[in-house]
PDB file of N, CA and C in Angstrom:
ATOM      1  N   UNK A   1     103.766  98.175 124.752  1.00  0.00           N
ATOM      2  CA  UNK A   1     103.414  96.969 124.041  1.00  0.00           C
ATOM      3  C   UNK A   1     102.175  97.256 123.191  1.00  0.00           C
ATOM      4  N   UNK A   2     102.551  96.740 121.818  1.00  0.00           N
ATOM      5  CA  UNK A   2     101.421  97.130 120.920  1.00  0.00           C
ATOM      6  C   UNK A   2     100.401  96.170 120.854  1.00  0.00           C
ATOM      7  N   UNK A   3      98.837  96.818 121.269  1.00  0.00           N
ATOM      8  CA  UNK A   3      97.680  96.138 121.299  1.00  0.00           C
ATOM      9  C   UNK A   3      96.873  95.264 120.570  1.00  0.00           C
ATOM     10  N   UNK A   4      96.687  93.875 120.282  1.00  0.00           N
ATOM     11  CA  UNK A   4      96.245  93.165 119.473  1.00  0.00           C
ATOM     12  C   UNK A   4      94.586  93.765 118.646  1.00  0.00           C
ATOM     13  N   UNK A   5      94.076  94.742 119.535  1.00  0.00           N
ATOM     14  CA  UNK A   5      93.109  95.306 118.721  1.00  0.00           C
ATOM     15  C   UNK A   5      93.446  96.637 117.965  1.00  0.00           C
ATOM     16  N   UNK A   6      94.416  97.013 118.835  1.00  0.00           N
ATOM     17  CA  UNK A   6      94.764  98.206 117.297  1.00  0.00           C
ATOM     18  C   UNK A   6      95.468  97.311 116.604  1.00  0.00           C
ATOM     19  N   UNK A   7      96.152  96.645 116.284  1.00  0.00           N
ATOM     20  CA  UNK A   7      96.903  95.736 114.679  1.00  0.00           C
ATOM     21  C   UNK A   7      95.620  95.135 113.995  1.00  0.00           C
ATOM     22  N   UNK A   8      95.562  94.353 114.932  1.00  0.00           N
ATOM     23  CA  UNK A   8      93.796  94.320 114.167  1.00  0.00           C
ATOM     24  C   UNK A   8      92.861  95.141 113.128  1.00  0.00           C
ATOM     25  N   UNK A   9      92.662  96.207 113.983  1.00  0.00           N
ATOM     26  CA  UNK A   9      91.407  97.601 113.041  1.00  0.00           C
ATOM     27  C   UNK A   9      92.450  97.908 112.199  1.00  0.00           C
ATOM     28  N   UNK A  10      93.881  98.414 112.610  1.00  0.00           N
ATOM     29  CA  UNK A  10      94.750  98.937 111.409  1.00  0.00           C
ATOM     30  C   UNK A  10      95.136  97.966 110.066  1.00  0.00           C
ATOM     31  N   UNK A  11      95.086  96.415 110.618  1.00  0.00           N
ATOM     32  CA  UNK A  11      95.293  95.745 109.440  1.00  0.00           C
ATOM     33  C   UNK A  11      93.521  95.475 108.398  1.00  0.00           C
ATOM     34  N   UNK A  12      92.803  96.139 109.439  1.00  0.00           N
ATOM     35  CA  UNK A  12      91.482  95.375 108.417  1.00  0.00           C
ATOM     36  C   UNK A  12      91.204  96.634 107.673  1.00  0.00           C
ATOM     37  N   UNK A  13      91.738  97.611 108.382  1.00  0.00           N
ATOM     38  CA  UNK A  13      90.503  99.110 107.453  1.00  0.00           C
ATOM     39  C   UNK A  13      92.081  98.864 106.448  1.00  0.00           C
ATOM     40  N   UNK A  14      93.108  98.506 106.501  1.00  0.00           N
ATOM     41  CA  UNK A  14      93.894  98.822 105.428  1.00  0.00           C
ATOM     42  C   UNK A  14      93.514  97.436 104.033  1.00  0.00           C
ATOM     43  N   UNK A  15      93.285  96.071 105.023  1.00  0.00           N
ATOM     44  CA  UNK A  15      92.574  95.748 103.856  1.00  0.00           C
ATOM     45  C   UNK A  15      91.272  96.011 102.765  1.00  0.00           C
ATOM     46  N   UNK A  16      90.303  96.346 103.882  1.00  0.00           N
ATOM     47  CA  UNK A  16      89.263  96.754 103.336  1.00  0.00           C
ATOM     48  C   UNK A  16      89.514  97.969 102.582  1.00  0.00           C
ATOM     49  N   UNK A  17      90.595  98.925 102.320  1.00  0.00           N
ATOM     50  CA  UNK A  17      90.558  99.766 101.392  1.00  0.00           C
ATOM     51  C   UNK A  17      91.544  99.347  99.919  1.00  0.00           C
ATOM     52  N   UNK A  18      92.396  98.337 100.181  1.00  0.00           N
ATOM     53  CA  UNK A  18      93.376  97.703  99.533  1.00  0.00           C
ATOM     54  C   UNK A  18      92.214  96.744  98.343  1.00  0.00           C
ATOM     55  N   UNK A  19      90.918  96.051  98.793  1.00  0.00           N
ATOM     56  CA  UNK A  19      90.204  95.519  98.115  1.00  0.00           C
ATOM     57  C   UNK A  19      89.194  96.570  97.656  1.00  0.00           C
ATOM     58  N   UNK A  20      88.829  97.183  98.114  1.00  0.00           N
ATOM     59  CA  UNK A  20      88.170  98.465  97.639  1.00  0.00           C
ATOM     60  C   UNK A  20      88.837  99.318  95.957  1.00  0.00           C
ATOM     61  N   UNK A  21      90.080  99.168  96.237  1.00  0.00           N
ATOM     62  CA  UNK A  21      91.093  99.907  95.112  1.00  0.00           C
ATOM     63  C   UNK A  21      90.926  98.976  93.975  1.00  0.00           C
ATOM     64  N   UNK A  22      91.427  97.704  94.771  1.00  0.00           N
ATOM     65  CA  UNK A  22      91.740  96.862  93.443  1.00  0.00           C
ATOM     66  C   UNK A  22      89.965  96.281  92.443  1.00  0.00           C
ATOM     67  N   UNK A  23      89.402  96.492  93.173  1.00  0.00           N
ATOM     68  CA  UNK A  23      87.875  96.468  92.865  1.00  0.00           C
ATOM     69  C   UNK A  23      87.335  97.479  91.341  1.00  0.00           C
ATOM     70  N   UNK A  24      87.848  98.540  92.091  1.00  0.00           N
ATOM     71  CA  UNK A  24      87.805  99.583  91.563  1.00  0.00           C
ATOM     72  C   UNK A  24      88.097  99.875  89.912  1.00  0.00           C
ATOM     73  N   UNK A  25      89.366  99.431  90.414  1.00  0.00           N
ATOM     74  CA  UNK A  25      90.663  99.412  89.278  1.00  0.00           C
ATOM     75  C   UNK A  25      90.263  98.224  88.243  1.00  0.00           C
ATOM     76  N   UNK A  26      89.479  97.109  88.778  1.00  0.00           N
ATOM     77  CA  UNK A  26      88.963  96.078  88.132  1.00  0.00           C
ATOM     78  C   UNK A  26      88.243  96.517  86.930  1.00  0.00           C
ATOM     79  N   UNK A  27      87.158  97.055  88.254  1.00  0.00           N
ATOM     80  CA  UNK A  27      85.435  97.296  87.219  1.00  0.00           C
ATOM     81  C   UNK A  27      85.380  98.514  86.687  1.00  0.00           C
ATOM     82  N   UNK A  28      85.586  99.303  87.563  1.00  0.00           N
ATOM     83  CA  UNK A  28      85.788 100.779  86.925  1.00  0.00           C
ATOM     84  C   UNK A  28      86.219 101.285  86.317  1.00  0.00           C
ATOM     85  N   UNK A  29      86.416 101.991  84.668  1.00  0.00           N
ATOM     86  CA  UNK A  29      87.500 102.756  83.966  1.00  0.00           C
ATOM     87  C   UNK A  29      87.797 103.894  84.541  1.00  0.00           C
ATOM     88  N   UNK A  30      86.947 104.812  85.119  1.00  0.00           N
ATOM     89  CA  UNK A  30      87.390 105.868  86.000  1.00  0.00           C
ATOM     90  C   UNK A  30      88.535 106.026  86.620  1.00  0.00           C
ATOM     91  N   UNK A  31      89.783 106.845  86.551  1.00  0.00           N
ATOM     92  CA  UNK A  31      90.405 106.987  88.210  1.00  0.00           C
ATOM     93  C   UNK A  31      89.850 107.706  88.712  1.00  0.00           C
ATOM     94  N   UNK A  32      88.952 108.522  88.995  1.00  0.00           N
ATOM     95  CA  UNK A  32      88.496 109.383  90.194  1.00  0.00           C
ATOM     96  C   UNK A  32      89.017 108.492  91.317  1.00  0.00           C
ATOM     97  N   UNK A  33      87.797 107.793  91.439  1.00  0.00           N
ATOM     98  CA  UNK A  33      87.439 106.918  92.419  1.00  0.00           C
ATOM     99  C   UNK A  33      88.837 105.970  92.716  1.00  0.00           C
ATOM    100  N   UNK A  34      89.249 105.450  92.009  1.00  0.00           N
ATOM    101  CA  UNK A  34      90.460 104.717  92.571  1.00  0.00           C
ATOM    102  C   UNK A  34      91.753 105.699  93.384  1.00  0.00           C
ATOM    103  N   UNK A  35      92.060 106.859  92.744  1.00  0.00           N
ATOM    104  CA  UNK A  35      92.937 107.664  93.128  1.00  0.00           C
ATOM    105  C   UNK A  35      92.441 108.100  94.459  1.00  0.00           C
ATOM    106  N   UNK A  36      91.124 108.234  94.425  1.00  0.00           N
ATOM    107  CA  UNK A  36      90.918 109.228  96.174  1.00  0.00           C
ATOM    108  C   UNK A  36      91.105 107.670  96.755  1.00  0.00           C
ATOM    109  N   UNK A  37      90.669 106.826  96.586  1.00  0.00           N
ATOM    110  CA  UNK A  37      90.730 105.681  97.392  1.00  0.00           C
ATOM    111  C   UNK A  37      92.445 105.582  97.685  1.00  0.00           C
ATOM    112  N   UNK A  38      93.070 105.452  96.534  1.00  0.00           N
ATOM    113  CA  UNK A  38      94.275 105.266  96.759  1.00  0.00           C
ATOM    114  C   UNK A  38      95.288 106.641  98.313  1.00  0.00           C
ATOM    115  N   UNK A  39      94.397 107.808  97.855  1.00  0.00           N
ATOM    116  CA  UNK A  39      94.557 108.573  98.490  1.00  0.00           C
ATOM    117  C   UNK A  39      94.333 108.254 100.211  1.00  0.00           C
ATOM    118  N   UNK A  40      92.786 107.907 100.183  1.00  0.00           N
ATOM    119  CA  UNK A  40      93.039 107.526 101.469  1.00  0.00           C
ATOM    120  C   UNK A  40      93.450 106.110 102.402  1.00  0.00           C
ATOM    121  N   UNK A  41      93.636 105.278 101.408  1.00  0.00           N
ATOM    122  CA  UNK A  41      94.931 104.449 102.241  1.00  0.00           C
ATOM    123  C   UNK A  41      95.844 105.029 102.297  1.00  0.00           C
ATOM    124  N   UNK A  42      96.419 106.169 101.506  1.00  0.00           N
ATOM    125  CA  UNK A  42      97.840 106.961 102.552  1.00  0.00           C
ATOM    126  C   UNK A  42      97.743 107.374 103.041  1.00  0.00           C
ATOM    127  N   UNK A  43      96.593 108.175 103.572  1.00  0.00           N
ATOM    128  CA  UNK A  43      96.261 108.711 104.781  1.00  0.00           C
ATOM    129  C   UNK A  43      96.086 107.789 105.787  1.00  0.00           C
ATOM    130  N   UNK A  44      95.659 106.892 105.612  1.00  0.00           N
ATOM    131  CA  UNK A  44      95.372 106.100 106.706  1.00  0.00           C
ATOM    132  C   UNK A  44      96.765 105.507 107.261  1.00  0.00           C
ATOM    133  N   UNK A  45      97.665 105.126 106.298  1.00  0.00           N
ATOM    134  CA  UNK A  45      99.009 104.254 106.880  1.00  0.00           C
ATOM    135  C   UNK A  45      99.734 105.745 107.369  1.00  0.00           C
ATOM    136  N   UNK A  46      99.577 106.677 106.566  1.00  0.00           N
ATOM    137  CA  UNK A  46     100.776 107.714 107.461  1.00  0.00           C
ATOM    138  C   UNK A  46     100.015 107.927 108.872  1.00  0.00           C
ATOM    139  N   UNK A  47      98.916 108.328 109.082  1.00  0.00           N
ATOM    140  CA  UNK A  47      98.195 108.039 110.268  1.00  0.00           C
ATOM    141  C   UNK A  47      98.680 107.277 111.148  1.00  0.00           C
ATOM    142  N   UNK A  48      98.469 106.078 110.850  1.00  0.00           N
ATOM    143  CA  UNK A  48      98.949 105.131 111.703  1.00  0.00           C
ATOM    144  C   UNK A  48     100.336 104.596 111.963  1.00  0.00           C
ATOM    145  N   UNK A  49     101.295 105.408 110.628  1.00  0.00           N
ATOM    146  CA  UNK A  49     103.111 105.069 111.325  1.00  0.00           C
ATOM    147  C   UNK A  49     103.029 106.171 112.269  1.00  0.00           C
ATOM    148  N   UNK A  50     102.527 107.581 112.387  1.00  0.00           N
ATOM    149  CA  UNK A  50     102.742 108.516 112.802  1.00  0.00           C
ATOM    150  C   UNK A  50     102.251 108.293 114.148  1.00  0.00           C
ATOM    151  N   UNK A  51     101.414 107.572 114.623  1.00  0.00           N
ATOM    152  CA  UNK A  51     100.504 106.868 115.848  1.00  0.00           C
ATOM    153  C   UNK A  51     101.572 105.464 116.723  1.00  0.00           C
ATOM    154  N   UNK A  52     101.807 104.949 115.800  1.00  0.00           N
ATOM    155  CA  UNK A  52     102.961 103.986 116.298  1.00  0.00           C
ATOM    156  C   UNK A  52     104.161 104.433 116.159  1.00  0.00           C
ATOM    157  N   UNK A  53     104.953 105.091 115.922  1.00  0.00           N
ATOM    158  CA  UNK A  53     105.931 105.910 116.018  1.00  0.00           C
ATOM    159  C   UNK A  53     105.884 107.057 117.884  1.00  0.00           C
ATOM    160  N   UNK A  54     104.934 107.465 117.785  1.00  0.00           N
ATOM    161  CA  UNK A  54     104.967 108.806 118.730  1.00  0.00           C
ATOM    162  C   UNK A  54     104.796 107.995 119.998  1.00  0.00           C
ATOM    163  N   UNK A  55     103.207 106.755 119.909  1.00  0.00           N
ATOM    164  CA  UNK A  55     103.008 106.693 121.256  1.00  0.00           C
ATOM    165  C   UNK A  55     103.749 105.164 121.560  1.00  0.00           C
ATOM    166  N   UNK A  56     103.929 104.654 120.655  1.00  0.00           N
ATOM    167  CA  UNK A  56     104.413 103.021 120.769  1.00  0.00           C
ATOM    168  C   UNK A  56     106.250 103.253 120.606  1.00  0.00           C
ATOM    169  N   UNK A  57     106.935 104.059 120.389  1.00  0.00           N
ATOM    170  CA  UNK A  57     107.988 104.744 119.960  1.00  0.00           C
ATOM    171  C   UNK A  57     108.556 103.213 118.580  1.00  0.00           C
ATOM    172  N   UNK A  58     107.986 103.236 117.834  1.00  0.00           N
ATOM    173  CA  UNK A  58     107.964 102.635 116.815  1.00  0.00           C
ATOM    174  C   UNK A  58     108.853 102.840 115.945  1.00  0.00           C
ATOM    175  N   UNK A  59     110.066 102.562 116.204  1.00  0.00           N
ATOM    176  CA  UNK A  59     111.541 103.562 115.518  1.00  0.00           C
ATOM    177  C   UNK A  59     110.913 103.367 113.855  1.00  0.00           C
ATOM    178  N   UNK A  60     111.312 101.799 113.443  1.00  0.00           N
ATOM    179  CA  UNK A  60     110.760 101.821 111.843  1.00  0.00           C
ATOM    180  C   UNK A  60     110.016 102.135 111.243  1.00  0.00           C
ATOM    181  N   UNK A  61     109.036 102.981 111.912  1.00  0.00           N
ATOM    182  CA  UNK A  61     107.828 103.671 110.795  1.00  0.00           C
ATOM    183  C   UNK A  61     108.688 104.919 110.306  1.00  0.00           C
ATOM    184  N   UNK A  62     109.549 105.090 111.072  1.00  0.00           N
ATOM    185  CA  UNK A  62     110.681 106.401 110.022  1.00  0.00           C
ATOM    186  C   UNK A  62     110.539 106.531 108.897  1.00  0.00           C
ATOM    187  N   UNK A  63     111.276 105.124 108.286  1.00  0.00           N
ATOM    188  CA  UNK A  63     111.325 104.763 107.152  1.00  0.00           C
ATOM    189  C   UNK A  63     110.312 105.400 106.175  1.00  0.00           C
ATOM    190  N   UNK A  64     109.194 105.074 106.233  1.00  0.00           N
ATOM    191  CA  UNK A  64     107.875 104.649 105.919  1.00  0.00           C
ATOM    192  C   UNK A  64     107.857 106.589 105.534  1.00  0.00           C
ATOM    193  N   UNK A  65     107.611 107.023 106.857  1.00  0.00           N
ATOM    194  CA  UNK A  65     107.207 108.428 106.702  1.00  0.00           C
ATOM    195  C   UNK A  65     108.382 109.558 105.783  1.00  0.00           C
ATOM    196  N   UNK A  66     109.567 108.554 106.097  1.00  0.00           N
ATOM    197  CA  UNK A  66     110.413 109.519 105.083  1.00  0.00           C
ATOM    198  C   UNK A  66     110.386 109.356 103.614  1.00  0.00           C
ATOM    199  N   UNK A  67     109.752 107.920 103.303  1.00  0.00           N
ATOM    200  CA  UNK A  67     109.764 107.631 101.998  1.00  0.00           C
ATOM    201  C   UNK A  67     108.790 108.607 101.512  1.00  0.00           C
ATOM    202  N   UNK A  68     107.266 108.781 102.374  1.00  0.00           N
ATOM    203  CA  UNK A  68     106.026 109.454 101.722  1.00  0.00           C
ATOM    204  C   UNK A  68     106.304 110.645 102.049  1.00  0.00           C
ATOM    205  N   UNK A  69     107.296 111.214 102.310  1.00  0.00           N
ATOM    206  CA  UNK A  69     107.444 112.378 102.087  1.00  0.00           C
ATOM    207  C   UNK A  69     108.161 112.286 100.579  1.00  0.00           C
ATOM    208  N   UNK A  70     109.250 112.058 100.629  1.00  0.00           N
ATOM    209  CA  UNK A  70     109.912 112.179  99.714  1.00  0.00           C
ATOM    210  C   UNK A  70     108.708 111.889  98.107  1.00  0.00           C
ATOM    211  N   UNK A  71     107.782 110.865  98.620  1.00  0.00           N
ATOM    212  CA  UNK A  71     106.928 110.484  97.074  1.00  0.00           C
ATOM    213  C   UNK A  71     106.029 111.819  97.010  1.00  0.00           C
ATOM    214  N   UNK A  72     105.606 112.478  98.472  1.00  0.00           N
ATOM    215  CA  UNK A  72     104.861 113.736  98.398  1.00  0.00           C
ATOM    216  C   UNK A  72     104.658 114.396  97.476  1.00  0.00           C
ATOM    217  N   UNK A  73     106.237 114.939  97.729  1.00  0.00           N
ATOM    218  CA  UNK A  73     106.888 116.335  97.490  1.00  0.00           C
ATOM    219  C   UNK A  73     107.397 116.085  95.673  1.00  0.00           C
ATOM    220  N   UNK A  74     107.512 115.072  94.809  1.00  0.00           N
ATOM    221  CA  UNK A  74     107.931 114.032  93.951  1.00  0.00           C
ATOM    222  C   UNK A  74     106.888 113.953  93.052  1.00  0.00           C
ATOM    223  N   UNK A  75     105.812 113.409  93.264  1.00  0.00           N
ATOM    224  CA  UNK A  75     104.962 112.864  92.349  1.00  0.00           C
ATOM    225  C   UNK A  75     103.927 113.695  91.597  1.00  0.00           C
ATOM    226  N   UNK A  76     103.770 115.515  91.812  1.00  0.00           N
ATOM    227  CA  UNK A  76     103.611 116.147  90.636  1.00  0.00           C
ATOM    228  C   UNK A  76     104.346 116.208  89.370  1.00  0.00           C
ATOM    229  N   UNK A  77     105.861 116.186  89.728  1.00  0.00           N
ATOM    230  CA  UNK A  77     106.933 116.436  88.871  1.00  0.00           C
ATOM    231  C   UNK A  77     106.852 114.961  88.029  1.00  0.00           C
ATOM    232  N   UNK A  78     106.586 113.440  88.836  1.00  0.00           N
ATOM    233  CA  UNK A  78     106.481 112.692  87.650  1.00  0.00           C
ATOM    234  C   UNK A  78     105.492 112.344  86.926  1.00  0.00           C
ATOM    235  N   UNK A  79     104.060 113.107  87.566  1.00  0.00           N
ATOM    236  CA  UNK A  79     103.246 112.645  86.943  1.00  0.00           C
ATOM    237  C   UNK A  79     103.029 113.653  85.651  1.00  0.00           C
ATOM    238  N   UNK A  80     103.893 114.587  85.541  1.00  0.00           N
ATOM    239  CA  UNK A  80     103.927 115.466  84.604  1.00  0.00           C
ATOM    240  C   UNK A  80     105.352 114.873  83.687  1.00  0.00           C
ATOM    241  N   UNK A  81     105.666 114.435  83.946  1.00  0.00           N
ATOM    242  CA  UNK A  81     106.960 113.924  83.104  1.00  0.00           C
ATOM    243  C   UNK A  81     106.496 112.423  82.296  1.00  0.00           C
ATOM    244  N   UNK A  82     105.699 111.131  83.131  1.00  0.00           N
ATOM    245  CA  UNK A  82     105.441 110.228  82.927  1.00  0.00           C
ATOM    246  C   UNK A  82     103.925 109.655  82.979  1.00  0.00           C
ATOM    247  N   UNK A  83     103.016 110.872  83.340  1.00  0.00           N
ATOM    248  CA  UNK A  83     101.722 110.332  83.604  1.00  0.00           C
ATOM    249  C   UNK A  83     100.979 110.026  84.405  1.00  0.00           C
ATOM    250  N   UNK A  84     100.147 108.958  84.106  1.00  0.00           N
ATOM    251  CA  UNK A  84      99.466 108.212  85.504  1.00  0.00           C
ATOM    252  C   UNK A  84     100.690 107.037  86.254  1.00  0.00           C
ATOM    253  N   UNK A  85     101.576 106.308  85.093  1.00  0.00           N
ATOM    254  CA  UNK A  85     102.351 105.727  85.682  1.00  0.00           C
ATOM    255  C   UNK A  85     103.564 106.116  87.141  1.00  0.00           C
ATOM    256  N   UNK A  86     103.335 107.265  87.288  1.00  0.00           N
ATOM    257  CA  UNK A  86     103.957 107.725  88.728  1.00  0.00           C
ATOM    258  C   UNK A  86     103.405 107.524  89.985  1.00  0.00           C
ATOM    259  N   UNK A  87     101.967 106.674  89.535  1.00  0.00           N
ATOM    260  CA  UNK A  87     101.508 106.221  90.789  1.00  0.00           C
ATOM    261  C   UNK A  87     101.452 104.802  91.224  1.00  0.00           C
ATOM    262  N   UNK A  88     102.633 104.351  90.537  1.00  0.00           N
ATOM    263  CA  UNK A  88     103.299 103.000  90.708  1.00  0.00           C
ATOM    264  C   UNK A  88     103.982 103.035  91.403  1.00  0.00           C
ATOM    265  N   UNK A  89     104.688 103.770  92.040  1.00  0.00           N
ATOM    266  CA  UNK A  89     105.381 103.536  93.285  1.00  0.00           C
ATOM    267  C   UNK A  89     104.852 104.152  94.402  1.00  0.00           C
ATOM    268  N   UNK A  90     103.997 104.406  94.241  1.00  0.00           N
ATOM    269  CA  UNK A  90     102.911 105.257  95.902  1.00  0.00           C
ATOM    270  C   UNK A  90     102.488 103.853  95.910  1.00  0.00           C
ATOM    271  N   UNK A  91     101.750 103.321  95.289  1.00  0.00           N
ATOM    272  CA  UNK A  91     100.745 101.962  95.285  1.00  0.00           C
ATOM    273  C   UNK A  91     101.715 100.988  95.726  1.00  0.00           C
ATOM    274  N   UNK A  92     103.616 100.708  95.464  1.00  0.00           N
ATOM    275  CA  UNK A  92     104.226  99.870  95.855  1.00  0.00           C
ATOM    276  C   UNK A  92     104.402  99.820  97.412  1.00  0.00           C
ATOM    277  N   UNK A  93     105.014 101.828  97.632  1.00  0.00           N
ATOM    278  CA  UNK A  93     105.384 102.192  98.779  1.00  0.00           C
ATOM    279  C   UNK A  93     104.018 101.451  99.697  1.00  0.00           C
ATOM    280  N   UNK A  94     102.412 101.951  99.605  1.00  0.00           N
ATOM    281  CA  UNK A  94     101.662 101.457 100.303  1.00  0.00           C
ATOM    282  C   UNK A  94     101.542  99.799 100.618  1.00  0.00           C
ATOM    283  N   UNK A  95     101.770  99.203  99.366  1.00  0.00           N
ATOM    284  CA  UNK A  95     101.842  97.388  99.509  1.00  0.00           C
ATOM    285  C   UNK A  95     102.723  97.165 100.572  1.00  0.00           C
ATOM    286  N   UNK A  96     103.711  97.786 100.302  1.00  0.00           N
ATOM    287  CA  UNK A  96     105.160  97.524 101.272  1.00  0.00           C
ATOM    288  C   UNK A  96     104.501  97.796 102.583  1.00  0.00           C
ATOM    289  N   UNK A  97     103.754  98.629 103.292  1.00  0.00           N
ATOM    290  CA  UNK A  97     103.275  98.976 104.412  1.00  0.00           C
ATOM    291  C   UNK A  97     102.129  98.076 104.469  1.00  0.00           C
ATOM    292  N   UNK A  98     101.404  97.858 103.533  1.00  0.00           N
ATOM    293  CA  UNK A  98     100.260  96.697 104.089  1.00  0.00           C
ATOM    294  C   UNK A  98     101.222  95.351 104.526  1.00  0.00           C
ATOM    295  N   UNK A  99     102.091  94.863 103.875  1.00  0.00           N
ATOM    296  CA  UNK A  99     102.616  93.960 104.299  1.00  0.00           C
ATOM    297  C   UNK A  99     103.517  94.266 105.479  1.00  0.00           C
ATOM    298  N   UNK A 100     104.359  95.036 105.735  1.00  0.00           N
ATOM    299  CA  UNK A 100     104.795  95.128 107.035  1.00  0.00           C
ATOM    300  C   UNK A 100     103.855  94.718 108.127  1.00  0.00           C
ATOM    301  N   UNK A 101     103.020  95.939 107.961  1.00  0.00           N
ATOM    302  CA  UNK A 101     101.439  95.749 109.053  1.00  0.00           C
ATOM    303  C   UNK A 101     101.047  94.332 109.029  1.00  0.00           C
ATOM    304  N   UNK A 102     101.141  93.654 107.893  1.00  0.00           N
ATOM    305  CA  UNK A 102     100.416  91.913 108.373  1.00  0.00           C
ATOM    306  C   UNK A 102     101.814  91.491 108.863  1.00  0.00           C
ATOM    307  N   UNK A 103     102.666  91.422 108.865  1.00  0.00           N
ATOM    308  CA  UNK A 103     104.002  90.444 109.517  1.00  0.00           C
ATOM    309  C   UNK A 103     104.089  91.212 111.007  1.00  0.00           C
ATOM    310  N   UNK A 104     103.921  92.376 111.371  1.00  0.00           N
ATOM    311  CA  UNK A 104     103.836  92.872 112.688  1.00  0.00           C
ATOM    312  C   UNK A 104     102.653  92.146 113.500  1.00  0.00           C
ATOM    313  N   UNK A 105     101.630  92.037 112.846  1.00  0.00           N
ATOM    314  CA  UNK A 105     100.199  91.613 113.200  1.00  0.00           C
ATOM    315  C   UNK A 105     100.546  90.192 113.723  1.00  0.00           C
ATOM    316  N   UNK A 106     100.845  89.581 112.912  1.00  0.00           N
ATOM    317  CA  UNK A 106     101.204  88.203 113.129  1.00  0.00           C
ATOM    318  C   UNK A 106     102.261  87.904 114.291  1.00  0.00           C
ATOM    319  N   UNK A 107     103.018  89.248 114.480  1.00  0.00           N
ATOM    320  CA  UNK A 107     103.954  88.540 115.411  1.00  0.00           C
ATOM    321  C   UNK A 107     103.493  89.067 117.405  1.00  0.00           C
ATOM    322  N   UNK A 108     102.403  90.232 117.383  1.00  0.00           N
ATOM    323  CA  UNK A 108     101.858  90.768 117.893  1.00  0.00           C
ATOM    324  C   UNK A 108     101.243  89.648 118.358  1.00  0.00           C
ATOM    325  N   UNK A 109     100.652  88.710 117.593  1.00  0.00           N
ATOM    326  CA  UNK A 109      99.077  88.255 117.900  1.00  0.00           C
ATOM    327  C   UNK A 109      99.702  86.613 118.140  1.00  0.00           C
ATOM    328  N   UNK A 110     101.300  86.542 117.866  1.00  0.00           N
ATOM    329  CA  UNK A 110     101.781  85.089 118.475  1.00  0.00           C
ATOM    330  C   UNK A 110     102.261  85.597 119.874  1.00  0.00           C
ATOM    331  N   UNK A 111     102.649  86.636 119.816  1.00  0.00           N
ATOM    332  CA  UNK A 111     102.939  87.353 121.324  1.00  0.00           C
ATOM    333  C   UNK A 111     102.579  86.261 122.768  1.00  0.00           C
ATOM    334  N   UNK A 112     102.789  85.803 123.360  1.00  0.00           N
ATOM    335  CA  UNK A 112     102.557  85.449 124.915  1.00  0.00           C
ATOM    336  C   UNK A 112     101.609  86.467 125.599  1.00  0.00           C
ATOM    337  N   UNK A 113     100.581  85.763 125.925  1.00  0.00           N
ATOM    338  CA  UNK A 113     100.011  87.368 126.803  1.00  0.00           C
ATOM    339  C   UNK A 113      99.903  86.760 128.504  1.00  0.00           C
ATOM    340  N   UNK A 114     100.090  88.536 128.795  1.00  0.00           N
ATOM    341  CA  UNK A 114     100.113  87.813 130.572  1.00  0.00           C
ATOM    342  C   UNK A 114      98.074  87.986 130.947  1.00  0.00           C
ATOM    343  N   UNK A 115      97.883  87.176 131.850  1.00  0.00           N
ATOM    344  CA  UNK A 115      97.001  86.487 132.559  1.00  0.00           C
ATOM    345  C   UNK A 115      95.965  87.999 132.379  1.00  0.00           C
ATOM    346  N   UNK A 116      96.008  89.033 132.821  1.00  0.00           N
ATOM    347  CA  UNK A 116      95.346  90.326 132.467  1.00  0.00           C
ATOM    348  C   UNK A 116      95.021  90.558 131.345  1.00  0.00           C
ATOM    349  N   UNK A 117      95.991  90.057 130.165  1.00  0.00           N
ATOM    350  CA  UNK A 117      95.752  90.402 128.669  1.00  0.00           C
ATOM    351  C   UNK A 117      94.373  89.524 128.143  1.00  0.00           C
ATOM    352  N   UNK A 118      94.086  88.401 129.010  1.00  0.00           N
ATOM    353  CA  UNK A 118      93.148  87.501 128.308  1.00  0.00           C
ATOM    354  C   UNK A 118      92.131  88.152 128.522  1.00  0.00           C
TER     355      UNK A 118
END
């Protein structure tokens, strides 16, 4: 059973880097800074399907990890074909996982807990 404080830290450090980006992307003309950021919210969500997957046996983070592979191995070839715009679907793939993570969160945290959990 997955722990209301790990959904928790995993849904806040993913917001807090999700507002961090878009901040970024706001004020900043730079990508440096937005791209490593962007960078490490994928580190952080493959982290954490790879964490709920192994020890929570979390079948649907599959998904997740097969997609970022596949964008891995992918997104030199389009960013050389199309640009910066190839990092429109890493940024979707990640939305798609921030939102999973809040609808899991939510259903985690309506959960029933037994008398020990309080």
């Amino acid at each position: 059973m997955i722990s209301l404080s790990r959904m928790k830290v995993d849904l806040l450090g993913q917001v807090i880097l999700i507002a961090a980006i878009i901040l970024l992307a706001l004020f900043e003309s730079g990508l440096k800074w937005t791209n490593t950021l962007l960078l490490f919210l994928g580190i952080w969500q493959v982290v954490s399907a790879i964490h709920l997957l192994m020890v929570y046996q979390h079948i649907k983070k599959i998904h997740f990890l097969k997609t970022m592979i596949v964008l891995l191995i992918s997104l030199p070839i389009w960013i050389k074909l199309i640009g910066l715009y190839a990092y429109l679907p890493v940024a979707g793939v990640l939305i798609w996982y921030f939102l999973q993570t809040a609808k899991e969160t939510k259903i985690v945290y309506n959960r029933p807990r037994r008398f020990w959990d309080l």
